[in-house]
Protein backbone atom coordinates (compact mmCIF):
# COMPACT_ATOMS: atom_id res chain seq x y z
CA UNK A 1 14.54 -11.67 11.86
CA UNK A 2 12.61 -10.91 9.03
CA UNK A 3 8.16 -12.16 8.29
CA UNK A 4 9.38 -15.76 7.07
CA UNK A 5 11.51 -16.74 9.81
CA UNK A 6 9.16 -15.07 12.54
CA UNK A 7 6.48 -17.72 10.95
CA UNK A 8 8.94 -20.19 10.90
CA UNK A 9 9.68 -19.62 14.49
CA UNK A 10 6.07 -19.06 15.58
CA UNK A 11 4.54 -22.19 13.09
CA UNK A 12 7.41 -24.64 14.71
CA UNK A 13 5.06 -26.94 16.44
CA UNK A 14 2.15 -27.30 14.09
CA UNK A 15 5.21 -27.53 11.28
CA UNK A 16 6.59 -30.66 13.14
CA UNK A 17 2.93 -32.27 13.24
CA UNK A 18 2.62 -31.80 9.10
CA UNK A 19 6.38 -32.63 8.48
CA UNK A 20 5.39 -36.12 10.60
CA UNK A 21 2.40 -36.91 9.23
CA UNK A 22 2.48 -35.83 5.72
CA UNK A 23 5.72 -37.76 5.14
CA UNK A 24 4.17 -40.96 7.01
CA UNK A 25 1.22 -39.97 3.44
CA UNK A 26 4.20 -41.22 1.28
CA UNK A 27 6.15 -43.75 2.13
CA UNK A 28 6.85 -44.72 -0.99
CA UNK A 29 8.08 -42.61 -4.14
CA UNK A 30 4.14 -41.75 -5.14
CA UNK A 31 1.07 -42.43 -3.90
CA UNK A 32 -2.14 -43.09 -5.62
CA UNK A 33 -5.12 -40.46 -4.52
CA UNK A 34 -8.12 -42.67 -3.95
CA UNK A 35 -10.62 -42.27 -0.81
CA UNK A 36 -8.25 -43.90 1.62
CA UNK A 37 -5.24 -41.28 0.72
CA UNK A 38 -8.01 -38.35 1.19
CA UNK A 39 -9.71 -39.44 4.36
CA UNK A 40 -5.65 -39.91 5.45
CA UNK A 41 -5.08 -36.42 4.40
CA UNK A 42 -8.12 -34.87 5.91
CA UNK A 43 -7.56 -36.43 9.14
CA UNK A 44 -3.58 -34.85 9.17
CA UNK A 45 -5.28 -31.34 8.16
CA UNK A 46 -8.07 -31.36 10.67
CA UNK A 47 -5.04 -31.77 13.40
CA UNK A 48 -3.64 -28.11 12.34
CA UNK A 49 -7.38 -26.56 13.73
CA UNK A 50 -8.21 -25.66 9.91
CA UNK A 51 -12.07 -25.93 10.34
CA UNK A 52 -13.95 -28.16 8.41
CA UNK A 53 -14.90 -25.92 5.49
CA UNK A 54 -11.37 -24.87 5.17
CA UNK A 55 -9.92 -28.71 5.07
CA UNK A 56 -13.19 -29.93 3.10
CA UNK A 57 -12.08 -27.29 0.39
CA UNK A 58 -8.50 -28.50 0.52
CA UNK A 59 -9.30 -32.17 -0.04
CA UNK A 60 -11.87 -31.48 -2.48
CA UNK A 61 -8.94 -29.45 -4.81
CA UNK A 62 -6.64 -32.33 -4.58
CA UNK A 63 -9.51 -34.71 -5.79
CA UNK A 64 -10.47 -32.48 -8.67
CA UNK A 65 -7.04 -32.37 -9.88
CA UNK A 66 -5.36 -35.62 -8.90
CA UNK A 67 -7.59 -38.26 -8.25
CA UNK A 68 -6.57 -41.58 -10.26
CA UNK A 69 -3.32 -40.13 -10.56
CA UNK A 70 0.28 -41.45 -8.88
CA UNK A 71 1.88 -38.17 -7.57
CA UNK A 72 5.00 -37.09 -5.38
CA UNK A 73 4.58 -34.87 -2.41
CA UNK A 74 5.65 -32.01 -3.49
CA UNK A 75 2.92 -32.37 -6.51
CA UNK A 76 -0.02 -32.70 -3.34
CA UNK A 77 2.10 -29.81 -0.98
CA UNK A 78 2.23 -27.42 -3.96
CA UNK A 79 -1.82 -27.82 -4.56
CA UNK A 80 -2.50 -27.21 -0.56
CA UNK A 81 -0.13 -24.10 -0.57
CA UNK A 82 -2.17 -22.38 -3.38
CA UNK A 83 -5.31 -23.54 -2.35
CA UNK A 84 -4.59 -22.12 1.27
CA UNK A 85 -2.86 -18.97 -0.06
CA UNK A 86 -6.52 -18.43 -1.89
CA UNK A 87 -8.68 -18.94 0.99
CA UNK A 88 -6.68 -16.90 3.10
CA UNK A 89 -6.02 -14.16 1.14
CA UNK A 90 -7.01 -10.67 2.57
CA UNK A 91 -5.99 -7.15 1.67
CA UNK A 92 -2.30 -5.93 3.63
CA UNK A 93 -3.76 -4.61 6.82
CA UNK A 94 -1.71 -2.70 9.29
CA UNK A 95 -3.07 -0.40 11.43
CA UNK A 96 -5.33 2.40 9.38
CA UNK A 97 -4.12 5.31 10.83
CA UNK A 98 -6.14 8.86 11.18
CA UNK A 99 -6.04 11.16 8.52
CA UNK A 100 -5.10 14.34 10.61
CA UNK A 101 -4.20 13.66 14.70
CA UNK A 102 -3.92 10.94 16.51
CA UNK A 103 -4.75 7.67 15.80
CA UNK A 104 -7.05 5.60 18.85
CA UNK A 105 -6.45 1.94 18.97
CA UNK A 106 -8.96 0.31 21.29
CA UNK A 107 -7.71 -3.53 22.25
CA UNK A 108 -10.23 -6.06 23.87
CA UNK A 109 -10.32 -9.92 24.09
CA UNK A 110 -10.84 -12.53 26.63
CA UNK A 111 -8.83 -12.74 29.97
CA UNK A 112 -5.61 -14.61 29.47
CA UNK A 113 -6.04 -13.83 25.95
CA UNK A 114 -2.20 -12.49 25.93
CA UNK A 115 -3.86 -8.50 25.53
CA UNK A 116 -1.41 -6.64 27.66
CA UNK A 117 2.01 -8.35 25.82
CA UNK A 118 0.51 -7.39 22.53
CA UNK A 119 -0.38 -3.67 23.69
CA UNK A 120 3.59 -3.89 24.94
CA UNK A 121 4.80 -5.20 21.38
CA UNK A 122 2.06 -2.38 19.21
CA UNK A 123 3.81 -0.11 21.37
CA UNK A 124 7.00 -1.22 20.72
CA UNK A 125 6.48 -1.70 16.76
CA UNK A 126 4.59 1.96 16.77
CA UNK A 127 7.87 3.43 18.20
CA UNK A 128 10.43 2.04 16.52
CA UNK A 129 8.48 3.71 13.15
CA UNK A 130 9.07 7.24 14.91
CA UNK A 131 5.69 7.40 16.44
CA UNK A 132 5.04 8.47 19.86
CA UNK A 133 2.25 6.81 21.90
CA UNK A 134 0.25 6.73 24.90
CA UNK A 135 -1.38 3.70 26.60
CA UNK A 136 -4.32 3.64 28.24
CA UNK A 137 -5.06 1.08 31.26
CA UNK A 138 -8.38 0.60 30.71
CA UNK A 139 -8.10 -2.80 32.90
CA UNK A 140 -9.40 -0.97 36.45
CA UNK A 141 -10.75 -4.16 37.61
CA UNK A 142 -7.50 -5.76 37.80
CA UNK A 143 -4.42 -4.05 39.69
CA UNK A 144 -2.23 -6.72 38.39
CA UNK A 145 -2.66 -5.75 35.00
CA UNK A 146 -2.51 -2.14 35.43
CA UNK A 147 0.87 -2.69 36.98
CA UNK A 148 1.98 -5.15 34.16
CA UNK A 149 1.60 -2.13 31.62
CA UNK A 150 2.94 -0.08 33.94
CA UNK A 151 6.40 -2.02 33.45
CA UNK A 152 5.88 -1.98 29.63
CA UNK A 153 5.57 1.74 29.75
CA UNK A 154 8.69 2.10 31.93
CA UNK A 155 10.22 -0.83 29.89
CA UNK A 156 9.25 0.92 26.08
CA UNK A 157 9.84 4.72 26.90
CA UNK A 158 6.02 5.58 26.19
CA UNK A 159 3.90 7.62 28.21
CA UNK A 160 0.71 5.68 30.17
CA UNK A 161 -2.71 7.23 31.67
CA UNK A 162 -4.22 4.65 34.79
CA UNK A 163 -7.08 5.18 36.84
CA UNK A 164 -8.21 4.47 40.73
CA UNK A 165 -8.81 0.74 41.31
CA UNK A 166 -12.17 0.19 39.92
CA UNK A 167 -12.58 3.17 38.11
CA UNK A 168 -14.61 3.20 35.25
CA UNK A 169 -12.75 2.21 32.26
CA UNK A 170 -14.40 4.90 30.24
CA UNK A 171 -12.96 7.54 32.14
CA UNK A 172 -9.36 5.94 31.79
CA UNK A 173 -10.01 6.08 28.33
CA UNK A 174 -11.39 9.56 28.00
CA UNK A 175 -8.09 10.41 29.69
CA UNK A 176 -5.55 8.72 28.05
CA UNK A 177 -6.88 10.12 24.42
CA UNK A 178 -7.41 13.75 26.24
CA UNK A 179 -3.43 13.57 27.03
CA UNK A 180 -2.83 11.88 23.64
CA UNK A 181 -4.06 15.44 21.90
CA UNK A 182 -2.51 17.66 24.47
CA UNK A 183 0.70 16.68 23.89
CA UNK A 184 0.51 15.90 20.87
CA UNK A 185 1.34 12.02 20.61
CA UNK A 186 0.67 10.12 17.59
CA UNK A 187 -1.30 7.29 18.93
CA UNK A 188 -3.04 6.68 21.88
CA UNK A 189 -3.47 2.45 22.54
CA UNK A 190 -6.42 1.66 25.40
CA UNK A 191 -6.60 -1.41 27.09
CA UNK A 192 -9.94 -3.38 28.23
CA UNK A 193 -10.49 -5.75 30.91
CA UNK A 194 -10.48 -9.53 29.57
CA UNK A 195 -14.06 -10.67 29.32
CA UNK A 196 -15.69 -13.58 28.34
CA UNK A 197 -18.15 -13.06 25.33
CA UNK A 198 -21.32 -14.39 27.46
CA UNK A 199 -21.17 -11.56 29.81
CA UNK A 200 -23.17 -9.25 28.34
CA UNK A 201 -23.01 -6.67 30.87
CA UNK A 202 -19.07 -6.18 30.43
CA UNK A 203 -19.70 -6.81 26.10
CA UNK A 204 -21.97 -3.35 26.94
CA UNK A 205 -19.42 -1.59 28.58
CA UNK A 206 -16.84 -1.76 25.69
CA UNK A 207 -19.74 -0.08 23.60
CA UNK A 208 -19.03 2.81 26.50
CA UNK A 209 -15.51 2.89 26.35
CA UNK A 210 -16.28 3.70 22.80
CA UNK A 211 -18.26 6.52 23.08
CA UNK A 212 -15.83 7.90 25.70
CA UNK A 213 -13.28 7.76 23.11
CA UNK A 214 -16.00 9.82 20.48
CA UNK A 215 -16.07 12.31 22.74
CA UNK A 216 -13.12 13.66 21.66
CA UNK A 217 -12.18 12.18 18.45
CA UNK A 218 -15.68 11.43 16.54
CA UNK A 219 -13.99 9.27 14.15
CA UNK A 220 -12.43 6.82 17.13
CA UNK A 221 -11.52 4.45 17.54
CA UNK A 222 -9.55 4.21 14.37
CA UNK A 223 -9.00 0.40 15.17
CA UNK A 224 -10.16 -2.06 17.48
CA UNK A 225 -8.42 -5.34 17.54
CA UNK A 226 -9.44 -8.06 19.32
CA UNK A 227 -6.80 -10.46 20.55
CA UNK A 228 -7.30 -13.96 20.11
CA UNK A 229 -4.81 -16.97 21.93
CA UNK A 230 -4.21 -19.26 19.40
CA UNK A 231 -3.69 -22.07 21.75
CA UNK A 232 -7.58 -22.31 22.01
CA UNK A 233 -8.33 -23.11 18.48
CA UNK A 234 -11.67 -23.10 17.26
CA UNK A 235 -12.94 -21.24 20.62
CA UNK A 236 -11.39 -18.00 18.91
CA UNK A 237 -14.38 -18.30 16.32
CA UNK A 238 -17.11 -17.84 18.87
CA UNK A 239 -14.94 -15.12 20.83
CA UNK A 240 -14.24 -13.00 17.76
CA UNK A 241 -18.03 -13.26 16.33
CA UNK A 242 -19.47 -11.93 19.30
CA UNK A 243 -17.03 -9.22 20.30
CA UNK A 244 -17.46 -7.77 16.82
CA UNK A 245 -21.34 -7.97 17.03
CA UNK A 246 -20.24 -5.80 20.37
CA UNK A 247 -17.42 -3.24 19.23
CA UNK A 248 -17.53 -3.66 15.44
CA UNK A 249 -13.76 -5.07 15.76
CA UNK A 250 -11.39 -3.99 12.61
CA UNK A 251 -9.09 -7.01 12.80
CA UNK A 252 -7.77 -9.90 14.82
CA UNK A 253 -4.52 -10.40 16.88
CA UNK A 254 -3.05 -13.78 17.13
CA UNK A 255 -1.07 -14.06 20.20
CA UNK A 256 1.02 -17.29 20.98
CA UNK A 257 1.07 -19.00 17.83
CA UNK A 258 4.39 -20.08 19.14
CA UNK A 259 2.52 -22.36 22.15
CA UNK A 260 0.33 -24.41 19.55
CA UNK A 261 0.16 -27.21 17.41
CA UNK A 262 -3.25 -26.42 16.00
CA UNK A 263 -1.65 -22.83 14.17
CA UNK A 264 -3.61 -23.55 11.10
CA UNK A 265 -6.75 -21.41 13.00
CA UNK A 266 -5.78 -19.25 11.35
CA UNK A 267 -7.27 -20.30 8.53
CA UNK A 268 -10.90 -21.20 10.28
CA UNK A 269 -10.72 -17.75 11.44
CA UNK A 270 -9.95 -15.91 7.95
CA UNK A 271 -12.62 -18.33 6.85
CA UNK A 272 -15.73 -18.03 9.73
CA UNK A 273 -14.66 -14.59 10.87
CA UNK A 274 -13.79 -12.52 7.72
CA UNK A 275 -11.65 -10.00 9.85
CA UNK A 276 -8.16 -9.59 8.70
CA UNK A 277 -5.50 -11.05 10.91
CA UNK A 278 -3.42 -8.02 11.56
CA UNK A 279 -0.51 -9.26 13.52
CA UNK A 280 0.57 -12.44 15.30
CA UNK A 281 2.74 -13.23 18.39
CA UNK A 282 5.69 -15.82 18.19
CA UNK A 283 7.41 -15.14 21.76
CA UNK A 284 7.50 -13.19 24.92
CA UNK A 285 9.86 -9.95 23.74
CA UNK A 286 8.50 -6.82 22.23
CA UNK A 287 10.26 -7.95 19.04
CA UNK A 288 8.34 -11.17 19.14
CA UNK A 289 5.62 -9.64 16.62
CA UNK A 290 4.93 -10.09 13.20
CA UNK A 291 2.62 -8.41 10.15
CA UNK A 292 0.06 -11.47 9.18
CA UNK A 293 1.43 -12.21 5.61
CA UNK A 294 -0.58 -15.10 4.24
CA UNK A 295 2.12 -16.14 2.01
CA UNK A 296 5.17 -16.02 4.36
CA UNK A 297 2.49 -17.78 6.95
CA UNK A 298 1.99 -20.64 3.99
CA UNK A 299 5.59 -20.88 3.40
CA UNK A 300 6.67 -21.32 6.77
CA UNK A 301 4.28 -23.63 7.77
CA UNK A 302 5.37 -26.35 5.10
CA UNK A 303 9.24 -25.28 4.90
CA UNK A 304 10.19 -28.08 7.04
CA UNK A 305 8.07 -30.80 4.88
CA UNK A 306 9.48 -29.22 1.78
CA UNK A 307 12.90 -29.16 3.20
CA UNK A 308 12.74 -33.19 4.13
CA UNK A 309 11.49 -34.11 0.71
């Protein structure tokens, strides 16, 4: 399945909202753009999770250009592609790997965020490219999700480091990138607990995980992703501003894009955030996992209104 149809897949439900609603926007051949068709089309775009700035500047580049005008759909859908394509633009950003030994990939987020299903896919991208990696269970608090990775490990073919139950999460750390250079693997992927971004005590501790990983490898972590759930909309902002006032996070995951109608976060978050949106996930399987292309995630999302026009 190649980018497009993964966005396809993974932009179904927020698709089926703008393939509704937009096409309700012209029931007739053309449509005149006055106030009424703008406040219509704001209220369709706000449904998608934009953000306001992100919609505001949408609406206000369909008013520059076509206000007093008649126009067709595709005349309005072709001016919200580009305009989108521009705010969202960002330089291609897969993972920046170390110059010379491994590469240290450091993965936090909130519980339930979907973290231990994206390590699992990484991991399975990361090997399929001829790469051979090491997880870390940095999750000590939880047995559950130690044992979770566990299963991915067994599952992927990749080696994993744990720790006692309610170890310090440094330590795992410190471990899994000390067997990462002894045996020469290629990169070493550590897991955090989930934590919410108000407990500062826990926000701290990532800090320490970080230094554990220094250490070793002064210039690690080479990445540190933070994995947002797209079902929660604009409550990724807040997450992702104050983990990277914590860890100095390189770019953002986007797991179950698939579950939500409100996929156009995305946006708000390339917007508010400024991190690049490194990958996103559009199922359960390791294959299920996608490099964030803003132009195959623009095409996809308004193939099917295209399509019914």
């Amino acid at each position: 399945m190649g980018l497009f149809d993964k966005f396809r897949r993974g932009l179904t439900k927020t698709a089926n909202i703008l393939k509704t609603d937009v096409r309700d926007l012209f029931k007739s051949e053309g449509r005149l753009i006055d106030d009424a068709f703008l406040d219509e089309m704001r209220a369709i775009l706000f449904k998608t999770d934009m953000g306001y700035d992100s919609v505001s500047e949408i609406v206000d580049e369909v008013a520059t250009k076509m206000r007093g005008r008649v126009v067709t759909l595709d005349d309005v859908v072709a001016t919200w592609k580009t305009k989108l394509a521009e705010l969202m633009a960002q330089e291609d950003a897969p993972i920046r790997f170390a110059e010379s030994g491994p590469t240290v990939i450091m993965v936090c987020g909130v519980n339930g965020a979907g973290k231990t299903t994206s390590i699992a896919k990484l991991a399975h991208l990361l090997k399929s490219e001829g790469k051979r990696v090491v997880l870390g269970a940095g999750d000590t608090f939880r047995a559950a999700a130690v044992e979770q990775l566990k299963i991915w490990s067994d599952r992927l073919g990749v080696d994993i480091v744990t720790g006692d139950s309610g170890a310090h999460p440094a330590s795992v750390a410190y471990r899994a990138v000390e067997q990462c250079l002894s045996t020469g693997a290629d990169v070493c992927i550590v897991d955090t607990a989930g934590r919410l971004q108000t407990q500062k005590n826990l926000m701290a501790e990532l800090t320490k995980i970080q230094q554990s990983i220094r250490k070793q490898i002064p210039a690690a972590p080479h990445e540190v992703l933070l994995v947002l759930d797209a079902t929660t909309g604009q409550n990724g902002i807040s997450q992702a501003n104050s983990f990277t006032e914590a860890v100095d996070c390189t770019g953002i995951v986007l797991a179950k894009l698939d579950g939500t109608a409100k996929g156009g976060v995305v946006v708000a978050i390339r917007q508010q955030v400024g991190l690049p949106v490194k990958y996103v996930g559009v199922g359960e399987q390791p294959e299920d996992w996608a490099l964030f292309s803003p132009d195959d995630f623009v095409d996809a999302l308004f193939a099917d209104v295209e399509n019914s026009s």
